[in-house]
C-alpha atoms as a PDB file:
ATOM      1  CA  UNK A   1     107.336  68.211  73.913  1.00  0.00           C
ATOM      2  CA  UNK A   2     108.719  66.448  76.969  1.00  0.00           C
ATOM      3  CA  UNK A   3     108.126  68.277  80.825  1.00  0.00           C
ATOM      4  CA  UNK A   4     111.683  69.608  81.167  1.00  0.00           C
ATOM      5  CA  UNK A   5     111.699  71.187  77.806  1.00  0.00           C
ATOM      6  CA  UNK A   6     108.948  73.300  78.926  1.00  0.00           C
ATOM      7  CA  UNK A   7     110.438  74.337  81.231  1.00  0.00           C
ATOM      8  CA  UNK A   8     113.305  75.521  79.706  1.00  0.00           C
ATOM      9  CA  UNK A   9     110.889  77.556  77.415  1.00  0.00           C
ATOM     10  CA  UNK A  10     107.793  79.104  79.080  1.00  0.00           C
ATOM     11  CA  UNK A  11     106.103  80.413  75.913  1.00  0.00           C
ATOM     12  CA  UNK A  12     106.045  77.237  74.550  1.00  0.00           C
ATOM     13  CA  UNK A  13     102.829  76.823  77.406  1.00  0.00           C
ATOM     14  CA  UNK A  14     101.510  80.464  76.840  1.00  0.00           C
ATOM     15  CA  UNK A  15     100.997  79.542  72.952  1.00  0.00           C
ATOM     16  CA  UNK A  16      99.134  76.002  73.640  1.00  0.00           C
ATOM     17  CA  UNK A  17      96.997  78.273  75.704  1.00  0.00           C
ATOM     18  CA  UNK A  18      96.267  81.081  73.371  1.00  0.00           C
ATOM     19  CA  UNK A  19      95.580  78.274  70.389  1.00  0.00           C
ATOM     20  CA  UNK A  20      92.959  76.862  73.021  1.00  0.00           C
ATOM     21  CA  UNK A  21      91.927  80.229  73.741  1.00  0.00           C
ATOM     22  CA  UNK A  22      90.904  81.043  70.147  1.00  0.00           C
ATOM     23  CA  UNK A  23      89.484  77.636  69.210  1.00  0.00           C
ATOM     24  CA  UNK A  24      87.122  77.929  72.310  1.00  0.00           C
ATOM     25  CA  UNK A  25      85.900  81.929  71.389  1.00  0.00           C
ATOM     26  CA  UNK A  26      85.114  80.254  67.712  1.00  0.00           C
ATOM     27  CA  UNK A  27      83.506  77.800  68.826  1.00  0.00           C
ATOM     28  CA  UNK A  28      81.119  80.030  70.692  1.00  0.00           C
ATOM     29  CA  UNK A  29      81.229  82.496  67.840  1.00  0.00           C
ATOM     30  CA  UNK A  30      79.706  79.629  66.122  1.00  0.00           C
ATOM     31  CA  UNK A  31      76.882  79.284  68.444  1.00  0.00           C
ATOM     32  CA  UNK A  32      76.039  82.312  68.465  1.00  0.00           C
ATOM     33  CA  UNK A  33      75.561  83.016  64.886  1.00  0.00           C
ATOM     34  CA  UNK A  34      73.413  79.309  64.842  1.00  0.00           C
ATOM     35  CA  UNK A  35      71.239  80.646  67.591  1.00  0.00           C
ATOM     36  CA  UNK A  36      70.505  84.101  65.880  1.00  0.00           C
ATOM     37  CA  UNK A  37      69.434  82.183  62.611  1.00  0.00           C
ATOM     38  CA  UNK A  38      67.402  80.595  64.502  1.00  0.00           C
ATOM     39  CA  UNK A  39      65.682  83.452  66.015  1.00  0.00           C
ATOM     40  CA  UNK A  40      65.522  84.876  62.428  1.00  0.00           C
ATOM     41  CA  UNK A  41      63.930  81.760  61.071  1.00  0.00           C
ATOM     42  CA  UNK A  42      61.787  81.265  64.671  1.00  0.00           C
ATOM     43  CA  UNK A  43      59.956  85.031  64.947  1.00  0.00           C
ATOM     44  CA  UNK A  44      60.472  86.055  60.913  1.00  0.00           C
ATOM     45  CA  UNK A  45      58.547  84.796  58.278  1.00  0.00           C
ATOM     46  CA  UNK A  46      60.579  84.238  55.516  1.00  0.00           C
ATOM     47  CA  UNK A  47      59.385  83.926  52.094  1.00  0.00           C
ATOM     48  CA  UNK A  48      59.677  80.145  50.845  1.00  0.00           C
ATOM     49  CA  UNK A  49      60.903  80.752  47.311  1.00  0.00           C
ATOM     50  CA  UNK A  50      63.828  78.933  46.382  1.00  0.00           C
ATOM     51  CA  UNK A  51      65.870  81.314  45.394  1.00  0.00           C
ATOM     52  CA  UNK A  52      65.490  83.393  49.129  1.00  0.00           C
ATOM     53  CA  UNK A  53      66.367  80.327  50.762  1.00  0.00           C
ATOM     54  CA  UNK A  54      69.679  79.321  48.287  1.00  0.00           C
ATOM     55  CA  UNK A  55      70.939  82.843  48.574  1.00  0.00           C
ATOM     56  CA  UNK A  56      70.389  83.151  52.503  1.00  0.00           C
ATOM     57  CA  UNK A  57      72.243  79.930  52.469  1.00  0.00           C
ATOM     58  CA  UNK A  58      74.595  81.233  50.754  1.00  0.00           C
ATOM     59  CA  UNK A  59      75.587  84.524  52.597  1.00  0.00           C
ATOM     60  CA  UNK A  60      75.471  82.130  55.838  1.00  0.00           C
ATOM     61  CA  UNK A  61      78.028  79.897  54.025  1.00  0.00           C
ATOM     62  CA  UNK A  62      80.464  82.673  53.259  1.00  0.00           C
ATOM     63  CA  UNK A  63      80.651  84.198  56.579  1.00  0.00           C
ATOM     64  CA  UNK A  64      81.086  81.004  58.325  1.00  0.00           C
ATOM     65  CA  UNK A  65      83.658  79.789  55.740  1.00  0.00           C
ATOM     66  CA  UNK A  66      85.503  83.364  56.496  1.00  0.00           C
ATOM     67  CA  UNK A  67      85.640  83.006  60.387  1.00  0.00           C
ATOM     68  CA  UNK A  68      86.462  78.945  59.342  1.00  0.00           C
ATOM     69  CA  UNK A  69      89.026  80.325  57.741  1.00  0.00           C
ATOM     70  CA  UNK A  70      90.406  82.705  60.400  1.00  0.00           C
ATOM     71  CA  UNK A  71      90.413  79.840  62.361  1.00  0.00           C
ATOM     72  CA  UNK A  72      92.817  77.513  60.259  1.00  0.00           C
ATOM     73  CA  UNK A  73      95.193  80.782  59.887  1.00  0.00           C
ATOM     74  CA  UNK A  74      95.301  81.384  63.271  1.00  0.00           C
ATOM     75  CA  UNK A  75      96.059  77.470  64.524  1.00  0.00           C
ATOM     76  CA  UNK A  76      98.753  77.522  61.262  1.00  0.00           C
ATOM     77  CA  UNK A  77     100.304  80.262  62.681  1.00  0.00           C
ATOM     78  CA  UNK A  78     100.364  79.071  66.176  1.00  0.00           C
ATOM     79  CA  UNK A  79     102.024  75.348  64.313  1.00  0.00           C
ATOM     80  CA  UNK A  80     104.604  77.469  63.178  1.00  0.00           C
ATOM     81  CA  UNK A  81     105.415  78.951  66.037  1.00  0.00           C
ATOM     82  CA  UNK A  82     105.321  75.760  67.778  1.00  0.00           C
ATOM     83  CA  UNK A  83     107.420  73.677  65.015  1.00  0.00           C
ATOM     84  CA  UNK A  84     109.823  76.525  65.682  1.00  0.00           C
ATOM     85  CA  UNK A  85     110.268  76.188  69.683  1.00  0.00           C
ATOM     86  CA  UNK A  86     110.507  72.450  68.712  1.00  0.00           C
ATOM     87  CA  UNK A  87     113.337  73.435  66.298  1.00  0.00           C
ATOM     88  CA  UNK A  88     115.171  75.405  68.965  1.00  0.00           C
ATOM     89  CA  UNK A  89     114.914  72.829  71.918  1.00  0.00           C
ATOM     90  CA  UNK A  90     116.100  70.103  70.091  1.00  0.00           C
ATOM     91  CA  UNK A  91     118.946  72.027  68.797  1.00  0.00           C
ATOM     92  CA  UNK A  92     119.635  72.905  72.433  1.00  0.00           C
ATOM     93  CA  UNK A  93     119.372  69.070  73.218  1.00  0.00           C
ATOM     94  CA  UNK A  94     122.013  68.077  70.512  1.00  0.00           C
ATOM     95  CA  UNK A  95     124.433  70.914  72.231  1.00  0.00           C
ATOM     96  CA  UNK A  96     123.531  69.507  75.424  1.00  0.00           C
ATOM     97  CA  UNK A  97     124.311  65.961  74.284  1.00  0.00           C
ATOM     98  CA  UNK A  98     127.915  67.296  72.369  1.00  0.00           C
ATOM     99  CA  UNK A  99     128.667  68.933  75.959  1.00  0.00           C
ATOM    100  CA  UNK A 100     128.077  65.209  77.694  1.00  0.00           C
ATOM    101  CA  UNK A 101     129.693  63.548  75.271  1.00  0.00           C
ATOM    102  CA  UNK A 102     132.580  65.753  75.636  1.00  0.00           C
ATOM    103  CA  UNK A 103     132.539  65.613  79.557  1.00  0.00           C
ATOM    104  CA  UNK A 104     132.388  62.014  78.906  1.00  0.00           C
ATOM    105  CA  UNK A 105     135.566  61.787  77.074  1.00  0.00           C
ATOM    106  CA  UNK A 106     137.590  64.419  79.560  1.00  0.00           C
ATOM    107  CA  UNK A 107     136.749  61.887  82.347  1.00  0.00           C
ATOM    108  CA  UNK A 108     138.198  59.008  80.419  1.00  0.00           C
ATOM    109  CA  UNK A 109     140.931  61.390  79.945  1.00  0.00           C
ATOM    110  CA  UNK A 110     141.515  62.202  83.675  1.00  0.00           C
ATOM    111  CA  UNK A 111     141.757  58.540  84.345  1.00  0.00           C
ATOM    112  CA  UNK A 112     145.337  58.215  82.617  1.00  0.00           C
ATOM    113  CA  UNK A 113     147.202  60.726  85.045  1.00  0.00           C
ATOM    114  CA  UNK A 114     146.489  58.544  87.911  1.00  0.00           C
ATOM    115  CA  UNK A 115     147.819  55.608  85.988  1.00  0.00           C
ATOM    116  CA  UNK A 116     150.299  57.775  84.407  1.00  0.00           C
ATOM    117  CA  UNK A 117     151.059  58.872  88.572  1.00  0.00           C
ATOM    118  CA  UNK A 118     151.200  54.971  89.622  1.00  0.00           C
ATOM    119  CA  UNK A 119     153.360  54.554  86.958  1.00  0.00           C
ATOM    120  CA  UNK A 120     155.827  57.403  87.902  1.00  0.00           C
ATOM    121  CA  UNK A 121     155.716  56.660  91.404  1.00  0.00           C
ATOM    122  CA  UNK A 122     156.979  52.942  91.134  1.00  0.00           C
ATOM    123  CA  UNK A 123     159.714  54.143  88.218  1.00  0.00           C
ATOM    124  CA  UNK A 124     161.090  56.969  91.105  1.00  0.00           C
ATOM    125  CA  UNK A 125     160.885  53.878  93.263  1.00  0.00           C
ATOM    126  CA  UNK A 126     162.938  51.905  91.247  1.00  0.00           C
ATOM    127  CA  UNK A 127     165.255  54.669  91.114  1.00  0.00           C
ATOM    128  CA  UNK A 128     165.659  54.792  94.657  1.00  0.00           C
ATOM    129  CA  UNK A 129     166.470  51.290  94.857  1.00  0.00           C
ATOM    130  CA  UNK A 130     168.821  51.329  92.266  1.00  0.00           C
ATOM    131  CA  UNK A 131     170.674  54.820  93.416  1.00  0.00           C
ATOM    132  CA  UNK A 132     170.650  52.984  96.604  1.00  0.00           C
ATOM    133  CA  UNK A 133     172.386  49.479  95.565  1.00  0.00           C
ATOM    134  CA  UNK A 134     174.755  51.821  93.130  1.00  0.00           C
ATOM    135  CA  UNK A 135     175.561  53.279  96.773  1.00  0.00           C
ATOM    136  CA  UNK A 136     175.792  49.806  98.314  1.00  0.00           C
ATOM    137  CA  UNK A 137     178.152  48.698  95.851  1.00  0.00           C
ATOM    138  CA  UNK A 138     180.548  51.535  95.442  1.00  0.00           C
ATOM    139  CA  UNK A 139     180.994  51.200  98.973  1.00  0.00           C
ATOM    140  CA  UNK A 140     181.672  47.426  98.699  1.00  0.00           C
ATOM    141  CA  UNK A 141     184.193  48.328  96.155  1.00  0.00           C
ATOM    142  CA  UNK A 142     185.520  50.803  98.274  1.00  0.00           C
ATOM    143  CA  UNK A 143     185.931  48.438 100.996  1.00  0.00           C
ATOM    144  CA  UNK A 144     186.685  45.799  98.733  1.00  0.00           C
ATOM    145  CA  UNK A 145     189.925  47.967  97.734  1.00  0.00           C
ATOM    146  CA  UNK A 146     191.170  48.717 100.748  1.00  0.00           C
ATOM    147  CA  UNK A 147     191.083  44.955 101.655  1.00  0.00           C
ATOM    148  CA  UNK A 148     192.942  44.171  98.755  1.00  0.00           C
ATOM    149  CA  UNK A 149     195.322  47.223  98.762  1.00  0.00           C
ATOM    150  CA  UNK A 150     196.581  45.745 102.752  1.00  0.00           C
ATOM    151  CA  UNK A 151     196.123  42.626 101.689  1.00  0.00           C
ATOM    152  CA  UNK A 152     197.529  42.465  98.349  1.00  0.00           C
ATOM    153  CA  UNK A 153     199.819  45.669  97.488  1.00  0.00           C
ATOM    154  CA  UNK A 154     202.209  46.487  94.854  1.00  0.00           C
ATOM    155  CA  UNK A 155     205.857  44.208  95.322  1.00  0.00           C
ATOM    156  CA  UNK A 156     207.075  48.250  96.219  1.00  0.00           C
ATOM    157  CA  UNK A 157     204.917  48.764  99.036  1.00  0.00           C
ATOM    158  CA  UNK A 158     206.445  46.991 101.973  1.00  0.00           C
ATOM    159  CA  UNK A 159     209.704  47.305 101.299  1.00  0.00           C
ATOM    160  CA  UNK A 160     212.089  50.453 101.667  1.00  0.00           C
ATOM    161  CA  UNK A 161     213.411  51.751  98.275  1.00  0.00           C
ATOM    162  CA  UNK A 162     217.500  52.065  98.719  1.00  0.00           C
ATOM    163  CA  UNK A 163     217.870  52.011  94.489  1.00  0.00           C
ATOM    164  CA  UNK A 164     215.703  54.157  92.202  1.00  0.00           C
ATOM    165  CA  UNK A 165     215.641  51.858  89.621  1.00  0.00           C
ATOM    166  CA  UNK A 166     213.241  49.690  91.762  1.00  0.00           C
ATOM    167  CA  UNK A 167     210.609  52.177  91.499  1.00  0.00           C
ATOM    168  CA  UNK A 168     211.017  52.915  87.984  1.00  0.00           C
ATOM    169  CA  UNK A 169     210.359  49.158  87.068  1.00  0.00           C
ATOM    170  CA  UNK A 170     207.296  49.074  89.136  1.00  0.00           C
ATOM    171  CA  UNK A 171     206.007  52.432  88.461  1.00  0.00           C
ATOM    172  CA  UNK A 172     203.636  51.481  85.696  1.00  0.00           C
ATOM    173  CA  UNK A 173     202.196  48.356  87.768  1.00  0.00           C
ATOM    174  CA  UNK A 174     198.337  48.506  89.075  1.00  0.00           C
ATOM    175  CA  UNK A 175     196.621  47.303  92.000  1.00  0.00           C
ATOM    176  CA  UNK A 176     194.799  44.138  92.161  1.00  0.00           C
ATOM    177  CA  UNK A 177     191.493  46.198  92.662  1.00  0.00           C
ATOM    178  CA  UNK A 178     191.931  48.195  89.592  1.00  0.00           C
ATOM    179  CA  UNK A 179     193.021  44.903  87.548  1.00  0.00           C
ATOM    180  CA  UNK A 180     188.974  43.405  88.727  1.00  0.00           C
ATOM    181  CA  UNK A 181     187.499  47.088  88.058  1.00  0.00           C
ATOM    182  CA  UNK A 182     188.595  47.006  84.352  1.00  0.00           C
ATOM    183  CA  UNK A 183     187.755  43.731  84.100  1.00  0.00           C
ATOM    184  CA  UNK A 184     184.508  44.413  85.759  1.00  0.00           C
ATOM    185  CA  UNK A 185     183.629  47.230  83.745  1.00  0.00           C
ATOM    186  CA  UNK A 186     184.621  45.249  81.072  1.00  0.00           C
ATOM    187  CA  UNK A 187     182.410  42.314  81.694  1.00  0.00           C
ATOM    188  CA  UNK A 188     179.310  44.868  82.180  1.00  0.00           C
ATOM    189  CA  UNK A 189     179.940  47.219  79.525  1.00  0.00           C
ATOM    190  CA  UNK A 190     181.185  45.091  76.601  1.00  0.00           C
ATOM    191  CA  UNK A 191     179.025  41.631  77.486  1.00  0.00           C
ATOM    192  CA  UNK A 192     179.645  40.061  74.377  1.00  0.00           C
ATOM    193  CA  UNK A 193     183.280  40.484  74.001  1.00  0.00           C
ATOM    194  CA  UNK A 194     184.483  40.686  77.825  1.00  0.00           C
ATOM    195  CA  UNK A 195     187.815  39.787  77.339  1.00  0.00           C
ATOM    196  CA  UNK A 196     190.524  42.648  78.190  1.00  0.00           C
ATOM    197  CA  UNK A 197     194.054  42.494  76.784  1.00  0.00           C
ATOM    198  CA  UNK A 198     196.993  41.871  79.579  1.00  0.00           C
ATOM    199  CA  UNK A 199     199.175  44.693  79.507  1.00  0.00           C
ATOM    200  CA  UNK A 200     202.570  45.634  81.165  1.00  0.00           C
ATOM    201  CA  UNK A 201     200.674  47.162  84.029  1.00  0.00           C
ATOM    202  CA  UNK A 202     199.038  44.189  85.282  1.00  0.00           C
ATOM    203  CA  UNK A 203     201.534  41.983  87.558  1.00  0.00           C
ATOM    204  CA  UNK A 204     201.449  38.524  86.738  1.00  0.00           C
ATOM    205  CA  UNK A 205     201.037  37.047  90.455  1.00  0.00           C
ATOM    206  CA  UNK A 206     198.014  38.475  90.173  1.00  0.00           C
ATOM    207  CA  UNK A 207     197.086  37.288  86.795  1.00  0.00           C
ATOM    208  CA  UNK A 208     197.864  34.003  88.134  1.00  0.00           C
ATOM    209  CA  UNK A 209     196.114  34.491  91.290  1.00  0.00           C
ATOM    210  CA  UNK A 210     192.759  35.275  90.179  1.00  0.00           C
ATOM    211  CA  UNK A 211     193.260  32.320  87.158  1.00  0.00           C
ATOM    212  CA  UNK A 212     194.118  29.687  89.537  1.00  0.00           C
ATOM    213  CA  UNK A 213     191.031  31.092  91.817  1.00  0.00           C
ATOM    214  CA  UNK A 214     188.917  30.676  88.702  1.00  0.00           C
ATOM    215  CA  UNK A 215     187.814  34.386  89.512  1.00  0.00           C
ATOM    216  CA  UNK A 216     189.197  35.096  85.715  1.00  0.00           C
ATOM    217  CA  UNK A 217     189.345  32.908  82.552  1.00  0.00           C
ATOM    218  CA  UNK A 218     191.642  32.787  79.413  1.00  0.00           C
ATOM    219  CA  UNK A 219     190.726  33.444  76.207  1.00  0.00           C
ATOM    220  CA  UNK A 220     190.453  29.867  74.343  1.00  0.00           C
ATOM    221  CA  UNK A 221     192.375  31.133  71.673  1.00  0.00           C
ATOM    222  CA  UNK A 222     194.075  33.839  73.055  1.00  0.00           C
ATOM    223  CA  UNK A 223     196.057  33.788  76.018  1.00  0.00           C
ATOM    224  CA  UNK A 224     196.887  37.029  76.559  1.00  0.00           C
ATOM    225  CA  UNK A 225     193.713  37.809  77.041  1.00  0.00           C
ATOM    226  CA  UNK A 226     191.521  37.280  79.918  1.00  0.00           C
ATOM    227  CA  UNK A 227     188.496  38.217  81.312  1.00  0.00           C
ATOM    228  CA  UNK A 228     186.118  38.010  84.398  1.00  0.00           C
ATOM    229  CA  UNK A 229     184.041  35.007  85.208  1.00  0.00           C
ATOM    230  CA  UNK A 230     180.312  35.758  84.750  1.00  0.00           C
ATOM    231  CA  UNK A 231     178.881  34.666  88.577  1.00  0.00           C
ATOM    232  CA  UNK A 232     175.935  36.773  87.796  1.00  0.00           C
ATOM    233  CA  UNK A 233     174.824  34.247  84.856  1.00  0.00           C
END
């Protein structure tokens, strides 16, 4: 039994004792009785027949196998007793052992949070750069349109409507900015078929102006389609 597991049981000590206690009392128990035959055979005269001897011999020989015996009970006992303290510490040891075993594996454990917060943090950081470049480019775009909208307007816009009729032919027409926002969208949206379908709404100085700038591109095979150039690729 190891130093600290005596320490966790104190009677483990007090039994070693008690088993050296006893052996030590028999052992002058043993002496004694020696010494006092002896005496017996020293100061008495004993008859030397055979038979006095063999039975003297023999009454010595049972008592001392009796307390021999007494002994052997008394140090199996004390085994016991032992083998069972043994029993219980080293079942405390195994628990002991599951508990570190178990700490072990929470710390392992506690080590993915932090990764897990790293992680997090440079995702929300992402986020922040991309809410602010979403910012950054919806107010390009809103700059963007109000270039184009004094720049390029509507064949209504700077002149003074005397007929109605003027306004109802131009009333379905869009702005150049909203022509590159579908076809934006388009492009970023629907990558692998980017091309959007001219429609009535779209006037074609503008078509032609952003073909001719090579800021849009005809369909090979259809051209009444058209769609944005990729300058991001």
């Amino acid at each position: 039994m190891s130093l600290n597991q005596q320490d966790l049981d104190p009677d483990s000590t007090t039994d070693m004792e008690d088993v050296t206690d006893a052996e030590e009392e028999l052992i002058k128990k043993c002496e004694g009785m020696w010494k006092d035959m002896e005496e017996k055979f020293k100061f008495k005269v004993i008859p030397l027949k055979e038979e006095v001897l063999v039975a003297l011999g023999k009454e010595e020989f049972q008592k001392l196998r009796g307390d021999l015996e007494l002994v052997l009970s008394t140090i199996q006992s004390r085994n016991e007793k032992l083998k069972e303290d043994l029993e219980r510490e080293q079942k405390w040891l195994d628990e002991q052992q599951q508990i570190l075993e178990s700490l072990s594996v929470l710390h392992n454990e506690l080590k993915h949070p932090v990764v897990t917060f790293s992680e997090s943090r440079i995702f929300n950081q992402l986020k922040t750069k991309m809410r602010d470049i979403k910012e950054y480019k919806e107010k390009i775009l809103v700059t963007l349109g109000e270039f184009l909208e004094d720049h390029f307007p509507l064949p209504d816009r700077n002149v003074k409507k005397k007929k109605k009729n003027i306004q109802e032919s131009t009333a379905q027409l869009i702005t150049l900015h909203e022509i590159l926002e579908i076809l934006l969208n388009r492009l970023f949206d629907v990558p692998h078929d980017p091309y959007v379908k001219i429609s009535g709404s779209f006037w074609p100085p503008y078509i032609e102006l952003l073909l001719r700038n090579g800021i849009a591109l005809r369909h090979p095979e259809d051209p009444t389609r058209i769609r944005l150039e990729a300058f991001h690729q």
